[in-house]
C-alpha atoms as a PDB file:
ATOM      1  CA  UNK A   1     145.117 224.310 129.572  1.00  0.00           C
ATOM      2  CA  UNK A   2     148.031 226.425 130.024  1.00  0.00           C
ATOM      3  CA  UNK A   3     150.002 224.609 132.056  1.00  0.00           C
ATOM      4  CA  UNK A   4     149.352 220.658 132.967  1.00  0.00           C
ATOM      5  CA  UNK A   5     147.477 220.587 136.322  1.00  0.00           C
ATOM      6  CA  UNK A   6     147.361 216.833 137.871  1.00  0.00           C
ATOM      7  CA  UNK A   7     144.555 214.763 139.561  1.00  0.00           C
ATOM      8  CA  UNK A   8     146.334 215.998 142.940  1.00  0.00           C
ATOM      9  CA  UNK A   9     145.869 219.117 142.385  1.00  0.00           C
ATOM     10  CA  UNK A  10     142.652 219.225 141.990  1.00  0.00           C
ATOM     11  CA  UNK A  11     141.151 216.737 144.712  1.00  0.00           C
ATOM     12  CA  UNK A  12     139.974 217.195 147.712  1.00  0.00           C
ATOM     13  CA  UNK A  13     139.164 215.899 151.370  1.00  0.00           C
ATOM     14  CA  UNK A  14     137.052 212.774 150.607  1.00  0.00           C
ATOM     15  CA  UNK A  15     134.241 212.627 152.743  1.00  0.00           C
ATOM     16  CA  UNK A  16     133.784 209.189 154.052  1.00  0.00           C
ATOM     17  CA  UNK A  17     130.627 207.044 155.605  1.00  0.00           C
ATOM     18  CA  UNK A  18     130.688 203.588 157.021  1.00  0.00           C
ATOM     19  CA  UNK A  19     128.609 201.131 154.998  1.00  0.00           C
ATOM     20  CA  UNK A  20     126.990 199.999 158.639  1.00  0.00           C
ATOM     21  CA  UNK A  21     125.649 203.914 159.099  1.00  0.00           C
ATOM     22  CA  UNK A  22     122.296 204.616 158.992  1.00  0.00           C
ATOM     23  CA  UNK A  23     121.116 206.857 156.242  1.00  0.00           C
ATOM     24  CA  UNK A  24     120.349 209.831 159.046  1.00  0.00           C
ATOM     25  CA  UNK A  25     123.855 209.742 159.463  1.00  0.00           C
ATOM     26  CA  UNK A  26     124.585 210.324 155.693  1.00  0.00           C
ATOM     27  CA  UNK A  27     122.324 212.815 155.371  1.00  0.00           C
ATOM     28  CA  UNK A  28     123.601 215.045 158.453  1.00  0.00           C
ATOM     29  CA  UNK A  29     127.090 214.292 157.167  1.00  0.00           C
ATOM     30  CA  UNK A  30     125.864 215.521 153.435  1.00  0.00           C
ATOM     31  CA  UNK A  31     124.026 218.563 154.643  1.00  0.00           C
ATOM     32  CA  UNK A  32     127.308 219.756 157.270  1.00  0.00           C
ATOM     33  CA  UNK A  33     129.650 219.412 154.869  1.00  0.00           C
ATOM     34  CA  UNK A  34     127.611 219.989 151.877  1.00  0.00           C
ATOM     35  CA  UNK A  35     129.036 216.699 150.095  1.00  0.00           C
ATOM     36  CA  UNK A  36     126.929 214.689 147.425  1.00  0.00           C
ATOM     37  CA  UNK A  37     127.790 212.158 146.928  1.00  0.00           C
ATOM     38  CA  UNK A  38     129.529 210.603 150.474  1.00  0.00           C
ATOM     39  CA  UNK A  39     132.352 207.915 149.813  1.00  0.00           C
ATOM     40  CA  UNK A  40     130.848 204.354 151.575  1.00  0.00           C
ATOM     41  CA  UNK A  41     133.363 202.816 153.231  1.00  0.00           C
ATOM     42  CA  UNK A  42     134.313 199.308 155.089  1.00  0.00           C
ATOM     43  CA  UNK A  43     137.400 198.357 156.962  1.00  0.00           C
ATOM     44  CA  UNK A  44     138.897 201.370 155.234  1.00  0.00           C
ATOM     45  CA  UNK A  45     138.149 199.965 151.543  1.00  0.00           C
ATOM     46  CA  UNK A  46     136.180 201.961 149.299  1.00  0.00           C
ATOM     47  CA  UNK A  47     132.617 199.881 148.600  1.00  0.00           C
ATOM     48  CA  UNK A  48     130.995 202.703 146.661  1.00  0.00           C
ATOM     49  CA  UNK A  49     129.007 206.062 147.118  1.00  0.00           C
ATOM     50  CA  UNK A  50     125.573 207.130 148.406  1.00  0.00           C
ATOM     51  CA  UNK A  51     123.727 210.204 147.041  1.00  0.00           C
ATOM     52  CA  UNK A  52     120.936 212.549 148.337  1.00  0.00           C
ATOM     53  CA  UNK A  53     118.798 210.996 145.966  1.00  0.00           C
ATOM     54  CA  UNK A  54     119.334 207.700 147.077  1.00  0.00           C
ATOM     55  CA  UNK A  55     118.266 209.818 150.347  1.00  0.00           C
ATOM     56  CA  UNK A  56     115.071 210.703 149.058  1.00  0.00           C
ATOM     57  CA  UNK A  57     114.262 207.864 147.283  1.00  0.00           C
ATOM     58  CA  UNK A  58     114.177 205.358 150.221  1.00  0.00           C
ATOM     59  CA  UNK A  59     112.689 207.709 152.744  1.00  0.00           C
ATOM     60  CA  UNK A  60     110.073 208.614 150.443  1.00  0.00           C
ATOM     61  CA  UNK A  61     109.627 204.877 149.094  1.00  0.00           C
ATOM     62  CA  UNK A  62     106.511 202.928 150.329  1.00  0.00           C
ATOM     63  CA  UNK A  63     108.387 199.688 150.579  1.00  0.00           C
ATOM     64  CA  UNK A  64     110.497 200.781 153.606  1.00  0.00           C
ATOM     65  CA  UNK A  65     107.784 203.130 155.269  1.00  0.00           C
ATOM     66  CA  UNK A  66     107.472 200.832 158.197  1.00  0.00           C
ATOM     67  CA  UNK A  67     110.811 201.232 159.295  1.00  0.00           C
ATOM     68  CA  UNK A  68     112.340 204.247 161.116  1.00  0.00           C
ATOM     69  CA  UNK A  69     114.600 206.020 158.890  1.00  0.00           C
ATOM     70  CA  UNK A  70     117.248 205.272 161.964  1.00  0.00           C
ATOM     71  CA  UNK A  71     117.029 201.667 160.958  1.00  0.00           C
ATOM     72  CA  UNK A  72     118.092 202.074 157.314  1.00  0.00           C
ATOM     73  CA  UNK A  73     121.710 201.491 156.655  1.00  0.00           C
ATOM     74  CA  UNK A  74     124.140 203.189 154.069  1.00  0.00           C
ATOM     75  CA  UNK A  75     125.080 199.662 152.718  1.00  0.00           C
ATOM     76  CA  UNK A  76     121.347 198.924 151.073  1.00  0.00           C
ATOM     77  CA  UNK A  77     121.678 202.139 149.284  1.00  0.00           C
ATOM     78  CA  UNK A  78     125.101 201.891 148.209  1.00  0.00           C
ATOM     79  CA  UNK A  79     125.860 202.738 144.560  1.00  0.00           C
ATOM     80  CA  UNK A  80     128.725 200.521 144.124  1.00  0.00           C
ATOM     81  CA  UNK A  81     129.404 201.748 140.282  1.00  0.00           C
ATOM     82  CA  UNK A  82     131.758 204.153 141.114  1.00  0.00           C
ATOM     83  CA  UNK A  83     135.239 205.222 139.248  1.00  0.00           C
ATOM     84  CA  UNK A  84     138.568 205.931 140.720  1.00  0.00           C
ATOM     85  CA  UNK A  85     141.816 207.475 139.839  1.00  0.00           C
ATOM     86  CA  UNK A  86     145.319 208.136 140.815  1.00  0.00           C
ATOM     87  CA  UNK A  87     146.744 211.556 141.988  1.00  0.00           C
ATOM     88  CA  UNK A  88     149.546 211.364 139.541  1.00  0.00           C
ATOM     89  CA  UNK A  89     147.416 211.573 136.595  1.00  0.00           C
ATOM     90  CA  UNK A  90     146.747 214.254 134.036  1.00  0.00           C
ATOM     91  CA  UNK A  91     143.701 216.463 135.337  1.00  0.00           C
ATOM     92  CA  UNK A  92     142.074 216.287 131.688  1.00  0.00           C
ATOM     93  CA  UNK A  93     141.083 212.449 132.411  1.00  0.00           C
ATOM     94  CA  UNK A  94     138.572 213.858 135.030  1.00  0.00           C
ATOM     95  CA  UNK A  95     136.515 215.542 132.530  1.00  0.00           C
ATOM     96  CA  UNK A  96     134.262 212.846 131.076  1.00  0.00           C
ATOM     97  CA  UNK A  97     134.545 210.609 133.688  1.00  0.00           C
ATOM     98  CA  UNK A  98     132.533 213.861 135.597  1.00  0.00           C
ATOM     99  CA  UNK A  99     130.118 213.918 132.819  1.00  0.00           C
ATOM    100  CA  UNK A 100     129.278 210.646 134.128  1.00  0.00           C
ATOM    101  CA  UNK A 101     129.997 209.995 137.544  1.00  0.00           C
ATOM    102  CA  UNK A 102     128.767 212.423 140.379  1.00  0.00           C
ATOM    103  CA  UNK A 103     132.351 211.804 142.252  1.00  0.00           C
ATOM    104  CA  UNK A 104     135.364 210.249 141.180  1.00  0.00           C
ATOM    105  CA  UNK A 105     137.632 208.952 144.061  1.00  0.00           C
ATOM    106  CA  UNK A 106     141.370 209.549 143.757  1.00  0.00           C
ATOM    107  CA  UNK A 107     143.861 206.726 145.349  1.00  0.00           C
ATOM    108  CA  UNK A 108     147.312 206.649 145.850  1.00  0.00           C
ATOM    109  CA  UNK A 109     149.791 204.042 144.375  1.00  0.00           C
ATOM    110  CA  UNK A 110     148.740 201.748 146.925  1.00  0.00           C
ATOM    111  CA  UNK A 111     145.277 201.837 145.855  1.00  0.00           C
ATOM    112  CA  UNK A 112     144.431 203.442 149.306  1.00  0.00           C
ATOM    113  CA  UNK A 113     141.826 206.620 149.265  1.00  0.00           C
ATOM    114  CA  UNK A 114     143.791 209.998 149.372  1.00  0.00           C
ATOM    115  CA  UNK A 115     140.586 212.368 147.720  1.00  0.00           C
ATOM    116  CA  UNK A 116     137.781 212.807 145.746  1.00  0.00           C
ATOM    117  CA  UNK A 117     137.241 215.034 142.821  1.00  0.00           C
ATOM    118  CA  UNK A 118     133.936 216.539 142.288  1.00  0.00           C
ATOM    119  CA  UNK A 119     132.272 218.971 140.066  1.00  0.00           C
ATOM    120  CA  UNK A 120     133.192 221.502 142.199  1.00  0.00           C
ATOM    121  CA  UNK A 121     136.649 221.070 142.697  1.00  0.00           C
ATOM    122  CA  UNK A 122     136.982 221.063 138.863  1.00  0.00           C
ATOM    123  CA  UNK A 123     135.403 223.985 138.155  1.00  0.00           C
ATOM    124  CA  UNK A 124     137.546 225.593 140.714  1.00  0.00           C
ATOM    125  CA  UNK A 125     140.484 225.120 138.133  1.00  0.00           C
ATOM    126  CA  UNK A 126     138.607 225.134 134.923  1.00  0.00           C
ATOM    127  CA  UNK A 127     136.593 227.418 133.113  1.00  0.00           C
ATOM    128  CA  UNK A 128     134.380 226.941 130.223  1.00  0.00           C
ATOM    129  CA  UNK A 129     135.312 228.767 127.229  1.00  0.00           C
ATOM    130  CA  UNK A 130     131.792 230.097 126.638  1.00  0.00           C
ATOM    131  CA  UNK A 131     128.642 232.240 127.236  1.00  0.00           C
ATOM    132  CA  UNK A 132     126.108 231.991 129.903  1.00  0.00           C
ATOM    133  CA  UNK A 133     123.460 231.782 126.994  1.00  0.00           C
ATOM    134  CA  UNK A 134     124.635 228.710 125.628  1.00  0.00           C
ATOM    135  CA  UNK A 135     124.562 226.762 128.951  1.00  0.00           C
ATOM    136  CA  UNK A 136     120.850 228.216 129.480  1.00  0.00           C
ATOM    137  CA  UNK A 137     118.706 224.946 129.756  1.00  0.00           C
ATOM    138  CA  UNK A 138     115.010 224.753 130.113  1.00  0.00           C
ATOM    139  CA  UNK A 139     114.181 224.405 133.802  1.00  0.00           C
ATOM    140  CA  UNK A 140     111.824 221.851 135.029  1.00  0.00           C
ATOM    141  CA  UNK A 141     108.887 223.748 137.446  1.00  0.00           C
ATOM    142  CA  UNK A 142     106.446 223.243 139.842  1.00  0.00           C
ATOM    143  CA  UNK A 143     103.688 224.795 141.310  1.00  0.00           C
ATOM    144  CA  UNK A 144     103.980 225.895 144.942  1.00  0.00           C
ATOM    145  CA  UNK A 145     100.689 224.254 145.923  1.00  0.00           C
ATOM    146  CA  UNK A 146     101.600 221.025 144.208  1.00  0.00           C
ATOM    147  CA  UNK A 147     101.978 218.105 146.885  1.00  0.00           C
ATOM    148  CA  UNK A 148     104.977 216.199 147.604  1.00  0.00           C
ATOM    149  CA  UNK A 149     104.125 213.004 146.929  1.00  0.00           C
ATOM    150  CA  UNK A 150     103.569 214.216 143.161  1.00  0.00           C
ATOM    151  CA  UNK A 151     106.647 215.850 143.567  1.00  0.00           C
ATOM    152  CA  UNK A 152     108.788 212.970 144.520  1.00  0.00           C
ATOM    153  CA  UNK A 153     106.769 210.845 141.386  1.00  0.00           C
ATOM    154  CA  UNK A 154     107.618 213.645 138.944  1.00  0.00           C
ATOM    155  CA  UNK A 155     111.581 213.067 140.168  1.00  0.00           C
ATOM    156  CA  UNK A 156     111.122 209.512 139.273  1.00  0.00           C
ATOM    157  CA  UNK A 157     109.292 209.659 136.506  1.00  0.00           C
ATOM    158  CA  UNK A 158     111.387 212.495 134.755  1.00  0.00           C
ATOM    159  CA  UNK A 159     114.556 211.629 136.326  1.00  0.00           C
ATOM    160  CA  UNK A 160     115.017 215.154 137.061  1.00  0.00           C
ATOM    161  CA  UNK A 161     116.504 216.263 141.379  1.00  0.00           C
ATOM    162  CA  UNK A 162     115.349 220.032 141.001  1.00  0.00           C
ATOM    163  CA  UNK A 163     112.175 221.750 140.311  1.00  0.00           C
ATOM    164  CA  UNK A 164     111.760 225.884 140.034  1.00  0.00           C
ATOM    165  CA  UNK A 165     109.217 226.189 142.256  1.00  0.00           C
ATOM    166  CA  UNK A 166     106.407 229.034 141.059  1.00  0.00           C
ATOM    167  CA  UNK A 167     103.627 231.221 142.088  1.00  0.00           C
ATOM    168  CA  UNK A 168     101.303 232.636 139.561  1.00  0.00           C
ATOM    169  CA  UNK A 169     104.090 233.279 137.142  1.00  0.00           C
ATOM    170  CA  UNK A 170     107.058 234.374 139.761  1.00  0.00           C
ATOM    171  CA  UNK A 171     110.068 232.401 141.236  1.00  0.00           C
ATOM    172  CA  UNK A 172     108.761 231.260 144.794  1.00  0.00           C
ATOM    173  CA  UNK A 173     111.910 229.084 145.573  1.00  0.00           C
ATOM    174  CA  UNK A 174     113.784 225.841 144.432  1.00  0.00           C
ATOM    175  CA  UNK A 175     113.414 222.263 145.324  1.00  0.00           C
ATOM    176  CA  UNK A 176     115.906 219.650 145.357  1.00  0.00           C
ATOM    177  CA  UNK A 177     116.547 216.212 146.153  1.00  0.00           C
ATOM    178  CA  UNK A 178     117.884 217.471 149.089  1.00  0.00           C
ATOM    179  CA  UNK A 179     114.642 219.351 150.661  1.00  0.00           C
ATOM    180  CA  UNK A 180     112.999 216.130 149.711  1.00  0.00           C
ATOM    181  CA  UNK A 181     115.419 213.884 151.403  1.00  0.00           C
ATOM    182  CA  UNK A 182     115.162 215.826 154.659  1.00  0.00           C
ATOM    183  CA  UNK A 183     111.648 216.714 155.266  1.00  0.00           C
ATOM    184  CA  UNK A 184     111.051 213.163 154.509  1.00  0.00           C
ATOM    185  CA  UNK A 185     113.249 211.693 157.470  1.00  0.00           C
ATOM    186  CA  UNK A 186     111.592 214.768 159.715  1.00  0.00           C
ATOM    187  CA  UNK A 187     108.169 213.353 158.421  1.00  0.00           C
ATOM    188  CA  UNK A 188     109.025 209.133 159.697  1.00  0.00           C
ATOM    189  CA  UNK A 189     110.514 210.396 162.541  1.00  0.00           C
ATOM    190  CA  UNK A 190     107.544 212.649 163.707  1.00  0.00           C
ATOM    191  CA  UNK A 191     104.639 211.620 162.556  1.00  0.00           C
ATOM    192  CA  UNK A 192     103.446 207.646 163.441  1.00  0.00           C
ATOM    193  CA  UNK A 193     103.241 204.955 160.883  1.00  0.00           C
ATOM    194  CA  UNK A 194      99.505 204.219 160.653  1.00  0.00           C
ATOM    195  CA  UNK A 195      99.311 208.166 160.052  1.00  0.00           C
ATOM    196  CA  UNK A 196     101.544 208.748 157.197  1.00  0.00           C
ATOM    197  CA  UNK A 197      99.580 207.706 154.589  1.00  0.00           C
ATOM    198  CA  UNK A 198      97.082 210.369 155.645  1.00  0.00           C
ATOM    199  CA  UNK A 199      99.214 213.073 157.119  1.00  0.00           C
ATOM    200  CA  UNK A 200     101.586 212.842 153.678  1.00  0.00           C
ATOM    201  CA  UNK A 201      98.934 214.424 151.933  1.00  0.00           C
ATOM    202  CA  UNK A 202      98.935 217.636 153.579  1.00  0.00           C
ATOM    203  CA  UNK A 203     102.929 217.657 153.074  1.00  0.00           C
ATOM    204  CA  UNK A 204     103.229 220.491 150.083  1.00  0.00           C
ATOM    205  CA  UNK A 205     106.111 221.909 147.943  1.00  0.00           C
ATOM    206  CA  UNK A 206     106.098 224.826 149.771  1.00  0.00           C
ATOM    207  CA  UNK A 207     106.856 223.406 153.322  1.00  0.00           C
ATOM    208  CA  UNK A 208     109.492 222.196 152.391  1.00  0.00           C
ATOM    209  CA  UNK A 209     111.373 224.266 149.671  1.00  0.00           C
ATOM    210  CA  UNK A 210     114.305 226.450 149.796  1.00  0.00           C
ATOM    211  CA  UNK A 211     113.629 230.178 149.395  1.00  0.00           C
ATOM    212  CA  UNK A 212     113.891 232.379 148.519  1.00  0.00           C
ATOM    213  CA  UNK A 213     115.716 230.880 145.463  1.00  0.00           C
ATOM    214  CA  UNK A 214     119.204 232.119 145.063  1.00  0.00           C
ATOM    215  CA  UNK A 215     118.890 233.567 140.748  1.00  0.00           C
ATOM    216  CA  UNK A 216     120.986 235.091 138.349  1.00  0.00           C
ATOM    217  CA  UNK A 217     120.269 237.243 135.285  1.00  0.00           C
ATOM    218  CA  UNK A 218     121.022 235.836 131.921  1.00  0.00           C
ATOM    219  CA  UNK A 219     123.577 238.760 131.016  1.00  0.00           C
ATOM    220  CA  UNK A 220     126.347 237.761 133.772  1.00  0.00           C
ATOM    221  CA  UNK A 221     129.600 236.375 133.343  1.00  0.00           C
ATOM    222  CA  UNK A 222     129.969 232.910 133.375  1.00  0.00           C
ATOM    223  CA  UNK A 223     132.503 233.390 135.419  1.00  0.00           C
ATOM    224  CA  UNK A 224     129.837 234.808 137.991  1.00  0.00           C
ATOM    225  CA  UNK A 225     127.420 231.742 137.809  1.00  0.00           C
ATOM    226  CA  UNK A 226     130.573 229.307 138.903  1.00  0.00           C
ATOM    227  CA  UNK A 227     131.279 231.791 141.940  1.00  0.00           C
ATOM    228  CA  UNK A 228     128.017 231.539 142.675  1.00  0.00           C
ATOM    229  CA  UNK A 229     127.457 227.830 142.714  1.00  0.00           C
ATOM    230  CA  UNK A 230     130.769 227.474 144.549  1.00  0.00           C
ATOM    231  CA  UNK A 231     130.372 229.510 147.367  1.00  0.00           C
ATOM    232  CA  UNK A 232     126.727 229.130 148.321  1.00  0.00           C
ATOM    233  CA  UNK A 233     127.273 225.493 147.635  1.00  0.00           C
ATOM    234  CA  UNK A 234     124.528 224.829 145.156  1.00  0.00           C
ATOM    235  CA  UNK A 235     124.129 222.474 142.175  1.00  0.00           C
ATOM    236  CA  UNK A 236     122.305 224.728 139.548  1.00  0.00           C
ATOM    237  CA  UNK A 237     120.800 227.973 139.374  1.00  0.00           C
ATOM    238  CA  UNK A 238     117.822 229.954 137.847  1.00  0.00           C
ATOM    239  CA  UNK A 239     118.511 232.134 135.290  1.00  0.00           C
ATOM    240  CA  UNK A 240     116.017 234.636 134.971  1.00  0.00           C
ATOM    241  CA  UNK A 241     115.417 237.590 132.028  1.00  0.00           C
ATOM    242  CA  UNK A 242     113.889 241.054 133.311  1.00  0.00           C
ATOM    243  CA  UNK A 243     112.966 239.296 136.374  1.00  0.00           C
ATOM    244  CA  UNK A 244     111.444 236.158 134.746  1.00  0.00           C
ATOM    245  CA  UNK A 245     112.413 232.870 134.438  1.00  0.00           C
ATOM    246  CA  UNK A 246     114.470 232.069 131.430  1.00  0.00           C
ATOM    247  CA  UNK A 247     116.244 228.668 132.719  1.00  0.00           C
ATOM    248  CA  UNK A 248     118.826 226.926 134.694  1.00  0.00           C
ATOM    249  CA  UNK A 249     122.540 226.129 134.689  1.00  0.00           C
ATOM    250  CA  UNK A 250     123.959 223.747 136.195  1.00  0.00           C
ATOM    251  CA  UNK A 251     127.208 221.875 137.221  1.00  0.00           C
ATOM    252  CA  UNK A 252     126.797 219.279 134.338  1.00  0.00           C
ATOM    253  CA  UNK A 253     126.119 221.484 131.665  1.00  0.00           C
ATOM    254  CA  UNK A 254     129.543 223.508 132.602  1.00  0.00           C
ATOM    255  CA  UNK A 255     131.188 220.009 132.857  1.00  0.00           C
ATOM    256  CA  UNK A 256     129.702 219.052 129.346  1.00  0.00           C
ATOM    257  CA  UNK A 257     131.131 222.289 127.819  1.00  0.00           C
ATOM    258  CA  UNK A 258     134.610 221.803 129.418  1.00  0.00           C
END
């Protein structure tokens, strides 16, 4: 680095939720500001952080199908293994605590909340010294017609949050954690209990994935795939070669090559 940057100048607003929320709350709160993971707080301490997986996980989850998604609070899905820092320190220390943690929150010497740090805001300020090519990983795909519920068990089972959705051999979209996490509160809310377990199987990837997906070609900058997933607010991207897929970047792999 060419000059020394601190914590503080690289954190931003942290974006808070009460513990006693429910999780529709989080996951308006998520989608308006476009935070992941929101800071869970109580009586203004920090408790820990809930993610859009977390999201999808419990509204897709069998054991919790009976209640309405309005009835779920923040506290049972609270990850409460989270990391913190003070604004006075070095910015380098955020590195592989990001190739870890989702968020780390920054306090002040009072040990009260003044930020968060995020992917995001450290790519704002740092720049991998290296090719697109070399962050090119394989993407995990999925077939348009597929249904969700073998979706959401490939998530768990692979412990991967986005699919590249296709269509006979073409890009169709992108699903995330996200799309998950919200078509499955619009599916409890709408549809009655002693329906889901038939009306889920006529829930496919394609109602509810984002597209068209937002792609780059594997010959940009790498400068150009962190302006992309900063402004459109996205956490990877589809690289693609003459059209075709090739792969995906994402955040982590540009935090693993800082």
């Amino acid at each position: 680095m060419s000059q020394e940057i601190f914590v503080k100048d690289v954190m931003s607003k942290s974006i808070t939720i009460a513990k006693s929320a429910p999780i529709t709350e989080a996951l308006d709160k998520m989608l308006a500001e476009g935070a992941d993971p929101l800071i869970v707080t109580h009586n203004g301490s920090v408790m820990g952080t809930i993610s859009r997986a977390a999201l999808a996980e419990t509204l897709g989850s069998k054991k919790t199908s009976t209640l309405s998604p309005t009835q779920i609070h923040v506290a049972n899905q609270t990850d409460e293994n989270y990391t913190s820092v003070y604004g006075d320190q070095e910015a380098d220390i955020l590195i592989p605590l990001l190739q870890e943690y989702k968020l780390v929150v920054v306090l002040d010497s009072e040990h009260k909340l003044i930020g968060k740090v995020d992917a995001t805001d450290l790519l704002n300020v740092m720049v991998p010294d290296t090719t697109t090519e070399n962050l090119i990983q394989n993407a995990a795909v999925i077939g348009q017609d597929e249904r969700v519920v073998h979706l959401r068990r490939r998530m768990l089972d692979e412990k991967m949050t986005k699919f590249v959705v296709m269509d006979d051999g073409d890009i169709a979209g992108i699903v995330t954690e996200t799309d998950v996490a919200r078509a499955m509160r619009d599916f409890r809310i709408n549809v009655a209990d002693k329906h889901q377990d038939n009306q889920i199987k006529n829930l496919f990837v394609r109602d509810i994935m984002t597209a068209p997906a937002l792609t780059l070609e594997d010959s940009v900058d790498i400068s150009e795939v962190i302006d992309l997933i900063i402004s459109k607010g996205v956490s990877a991207v589809p690289v693609t070669k003459n059209g075709k897929l090739r792969g995906i970047i994402s955040k982590y792999t540009m935090l693993v090559a800082l």
